[in-house]
C-alpha atoms as a PDB file:
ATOM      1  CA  UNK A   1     -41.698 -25.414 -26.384  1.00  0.00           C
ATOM      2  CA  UNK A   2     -39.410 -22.108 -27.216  1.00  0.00           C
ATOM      3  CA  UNK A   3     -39.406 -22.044 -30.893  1.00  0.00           C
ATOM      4  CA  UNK A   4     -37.197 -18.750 -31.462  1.00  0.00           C
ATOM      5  CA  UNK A   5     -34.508 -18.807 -33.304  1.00  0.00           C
ATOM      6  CA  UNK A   6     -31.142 -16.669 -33.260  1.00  0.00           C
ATOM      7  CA  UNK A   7     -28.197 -15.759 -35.363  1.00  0.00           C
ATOM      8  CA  UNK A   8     -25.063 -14.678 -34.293  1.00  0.00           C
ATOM      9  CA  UNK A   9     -23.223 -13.003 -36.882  1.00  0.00           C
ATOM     10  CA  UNK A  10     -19.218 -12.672 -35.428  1.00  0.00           C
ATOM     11  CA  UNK A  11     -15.833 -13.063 -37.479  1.00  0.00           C
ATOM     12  CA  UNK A  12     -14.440 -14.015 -33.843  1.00  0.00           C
ATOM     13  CA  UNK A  13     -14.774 -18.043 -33.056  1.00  0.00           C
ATOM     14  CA  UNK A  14     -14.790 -17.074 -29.272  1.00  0.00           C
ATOM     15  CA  UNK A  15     -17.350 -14.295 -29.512  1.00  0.00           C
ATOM     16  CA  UNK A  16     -19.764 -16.724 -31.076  1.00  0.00           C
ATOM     17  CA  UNK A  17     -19.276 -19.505 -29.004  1.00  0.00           C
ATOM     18  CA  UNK A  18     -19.479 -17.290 -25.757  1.00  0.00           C
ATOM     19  CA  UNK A  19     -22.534 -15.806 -26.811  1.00  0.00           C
ATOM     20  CA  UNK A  20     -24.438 -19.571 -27.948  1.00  0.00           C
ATOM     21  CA  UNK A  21     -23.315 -20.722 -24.703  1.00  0.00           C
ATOM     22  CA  UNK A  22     -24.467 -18.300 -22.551  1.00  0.00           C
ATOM     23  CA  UNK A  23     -27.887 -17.516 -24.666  1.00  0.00           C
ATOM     24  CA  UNK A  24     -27.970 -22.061 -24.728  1.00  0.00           C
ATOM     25  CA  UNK A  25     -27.720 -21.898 -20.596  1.00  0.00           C
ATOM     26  CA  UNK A  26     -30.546 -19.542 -20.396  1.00  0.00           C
ATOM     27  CA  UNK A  27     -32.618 -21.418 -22.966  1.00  0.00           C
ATOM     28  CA  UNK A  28     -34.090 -18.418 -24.807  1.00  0.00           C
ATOM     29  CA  UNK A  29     -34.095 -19.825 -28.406  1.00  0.00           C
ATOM     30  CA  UNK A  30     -33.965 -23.630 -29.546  1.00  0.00           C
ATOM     31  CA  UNK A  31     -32.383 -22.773 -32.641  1.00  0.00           C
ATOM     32  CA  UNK A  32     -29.114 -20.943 -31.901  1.00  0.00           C
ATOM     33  CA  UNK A  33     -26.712 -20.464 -35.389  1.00  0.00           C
ATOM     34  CA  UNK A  34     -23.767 -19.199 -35.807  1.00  0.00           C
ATOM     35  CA  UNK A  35     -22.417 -16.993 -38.935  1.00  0.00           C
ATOM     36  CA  UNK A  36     -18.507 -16.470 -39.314  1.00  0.00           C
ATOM     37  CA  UNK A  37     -18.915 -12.960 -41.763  1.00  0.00           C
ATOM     38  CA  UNK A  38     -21.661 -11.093 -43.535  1.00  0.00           C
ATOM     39  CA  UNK A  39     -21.472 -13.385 -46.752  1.00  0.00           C
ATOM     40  CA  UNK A  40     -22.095 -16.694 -44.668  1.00  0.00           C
ATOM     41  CA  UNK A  41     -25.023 -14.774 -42.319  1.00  0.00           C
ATOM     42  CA  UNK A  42     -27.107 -13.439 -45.884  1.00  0.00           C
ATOM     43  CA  UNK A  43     -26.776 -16.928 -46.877  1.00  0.00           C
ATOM     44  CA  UNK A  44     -28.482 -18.418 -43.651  1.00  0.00           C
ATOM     45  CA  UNK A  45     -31.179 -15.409 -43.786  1.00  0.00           C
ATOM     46  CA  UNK A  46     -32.157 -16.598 -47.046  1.00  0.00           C
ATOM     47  CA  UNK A  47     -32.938 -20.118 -45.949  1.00  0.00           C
ATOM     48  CA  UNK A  48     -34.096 -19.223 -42.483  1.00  0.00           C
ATOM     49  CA  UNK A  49     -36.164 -16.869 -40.564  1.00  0.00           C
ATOM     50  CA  UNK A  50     -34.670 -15.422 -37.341  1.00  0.00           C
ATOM     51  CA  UNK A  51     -36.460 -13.686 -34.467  1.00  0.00           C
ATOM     52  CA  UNK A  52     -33.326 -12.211 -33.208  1.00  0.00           C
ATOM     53  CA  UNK A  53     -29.573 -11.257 -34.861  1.00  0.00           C
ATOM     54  CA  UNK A  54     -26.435 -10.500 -33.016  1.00  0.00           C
ATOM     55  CA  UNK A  55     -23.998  -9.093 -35.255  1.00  0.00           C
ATOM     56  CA  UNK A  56     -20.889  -7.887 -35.339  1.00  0.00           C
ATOM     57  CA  UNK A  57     -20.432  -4.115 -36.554  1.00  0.00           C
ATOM     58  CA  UNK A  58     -16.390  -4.897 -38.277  1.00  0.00           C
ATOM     59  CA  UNK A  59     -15.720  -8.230 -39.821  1.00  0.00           C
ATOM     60  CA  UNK A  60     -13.909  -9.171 -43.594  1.00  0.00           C
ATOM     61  CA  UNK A  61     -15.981  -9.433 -46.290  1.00  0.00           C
ATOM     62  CA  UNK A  62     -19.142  -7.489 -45.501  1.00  0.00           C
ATOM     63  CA  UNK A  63     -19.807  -5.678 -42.461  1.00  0.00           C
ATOM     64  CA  UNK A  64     -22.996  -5.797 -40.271  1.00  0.00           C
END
């Protein structure tokens, strides 16, 4: 069983749920999350490791 795990760090609802599906269709990670700004995704590192993060370079409230 895949047991990687990946955040995607996007301020756009449509980004993120592009990228989950098409990352969930190819079944590279089990654990897929999804971070709306850079305040949200620091929270979720702190409580979770991640072998891979997609982020978003412009977003309000912190940047990536």
């Amino acid at each position: 069983m895949n047991k990687k795990s990946i955040l995607i760090i996007d301020d756009d609802l449509e980004t993120r749920t592009l990228l989950k599906q098409l990352l969930s269709k190819r079944k590279i990670a089990s654990s897929i999350i999804e971070a709306c700004d850079g305040i949200d995704a620091i929270m979720k590192i702190q409580n979770q490791e991640f072998d891979l993060i997609i982020c978003d370079n412009h977003m309000p409230k912190l940047n990536g």
